[in-house]
Protein backbone atom coordinates (compact mmCIF):
# COMPACT_ATOMS: atom_id res chain seq x y z
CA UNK A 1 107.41 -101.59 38.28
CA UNK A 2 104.83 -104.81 38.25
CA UNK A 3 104.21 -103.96 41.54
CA UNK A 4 103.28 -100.45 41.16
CA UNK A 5 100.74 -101.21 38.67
CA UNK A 6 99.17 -104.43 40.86
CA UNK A 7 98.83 -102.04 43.61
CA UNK A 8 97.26 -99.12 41.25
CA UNK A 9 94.66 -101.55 39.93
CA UNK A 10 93.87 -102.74 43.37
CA UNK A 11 93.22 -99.01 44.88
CA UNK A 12 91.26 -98.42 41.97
CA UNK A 13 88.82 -100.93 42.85
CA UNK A 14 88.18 -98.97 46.35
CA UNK A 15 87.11 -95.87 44.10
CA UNK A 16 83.85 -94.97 44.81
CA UNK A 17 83.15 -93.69 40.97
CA UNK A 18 80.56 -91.11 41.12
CA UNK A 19 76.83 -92.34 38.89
CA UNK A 20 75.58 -90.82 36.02
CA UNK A 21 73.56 -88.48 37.42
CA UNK A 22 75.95 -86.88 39.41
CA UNK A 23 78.42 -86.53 36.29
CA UNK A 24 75.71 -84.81 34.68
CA UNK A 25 74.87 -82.55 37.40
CA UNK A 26 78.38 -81.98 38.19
CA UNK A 27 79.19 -81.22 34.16
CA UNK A 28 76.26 -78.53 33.96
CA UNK A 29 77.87 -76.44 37.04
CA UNK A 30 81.37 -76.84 35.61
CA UNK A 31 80.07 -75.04 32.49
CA UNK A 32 77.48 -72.79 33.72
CA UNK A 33 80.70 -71.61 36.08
CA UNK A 34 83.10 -71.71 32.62
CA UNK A 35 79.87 -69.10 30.99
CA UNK A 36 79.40 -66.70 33.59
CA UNK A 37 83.16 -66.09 34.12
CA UNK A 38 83.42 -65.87 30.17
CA UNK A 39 80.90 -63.16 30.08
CA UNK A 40 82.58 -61.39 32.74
CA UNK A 41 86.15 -61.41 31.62
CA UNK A 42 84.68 -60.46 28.16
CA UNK A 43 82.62 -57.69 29.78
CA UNK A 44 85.77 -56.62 31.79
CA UNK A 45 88.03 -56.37 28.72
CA UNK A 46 85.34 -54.49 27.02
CA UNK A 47 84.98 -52.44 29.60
CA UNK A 48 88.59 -51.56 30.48
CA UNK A 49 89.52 -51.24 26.84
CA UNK A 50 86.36 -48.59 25.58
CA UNK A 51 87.33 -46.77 29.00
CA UNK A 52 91.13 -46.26 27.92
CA UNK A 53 89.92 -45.38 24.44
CA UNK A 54 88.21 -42.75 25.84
CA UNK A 55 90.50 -41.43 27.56
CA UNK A 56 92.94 -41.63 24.75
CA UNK A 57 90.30 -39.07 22.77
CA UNK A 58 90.14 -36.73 25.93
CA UNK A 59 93.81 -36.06 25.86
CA UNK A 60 95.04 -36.73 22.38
């Protein structure tokens, strides 16, 4: 078990650990990515749910 955790600590010194800047820039797509597919499932459900309402008027 010592072992596995001497050799954990030593690959994570070969990590190259991404800066600052591309955490930030990498953080801003994740959530621009997390909106737009938000709206659209949102929009989708809306969508599909006013659509079976309707029909549910035309027939009932």
């Amino acid at each position: 078990m010592l072992q596995f955790f001497k050799d954990s600590i030593r690959e994570l010194k070969h990590v190259v650990w991404p800066t600052k800047e591309e955490t930030t820039k990498y953080f801003i797509i994740v959530v621009t990515i997390l909106v737009v597919f938000w709206i659209y499932l949102f929009l989708a459900s809306t969508l599909f749910s006013e659509g079976l309402l309707a029909l549910k008027k035309l027939f009932v």
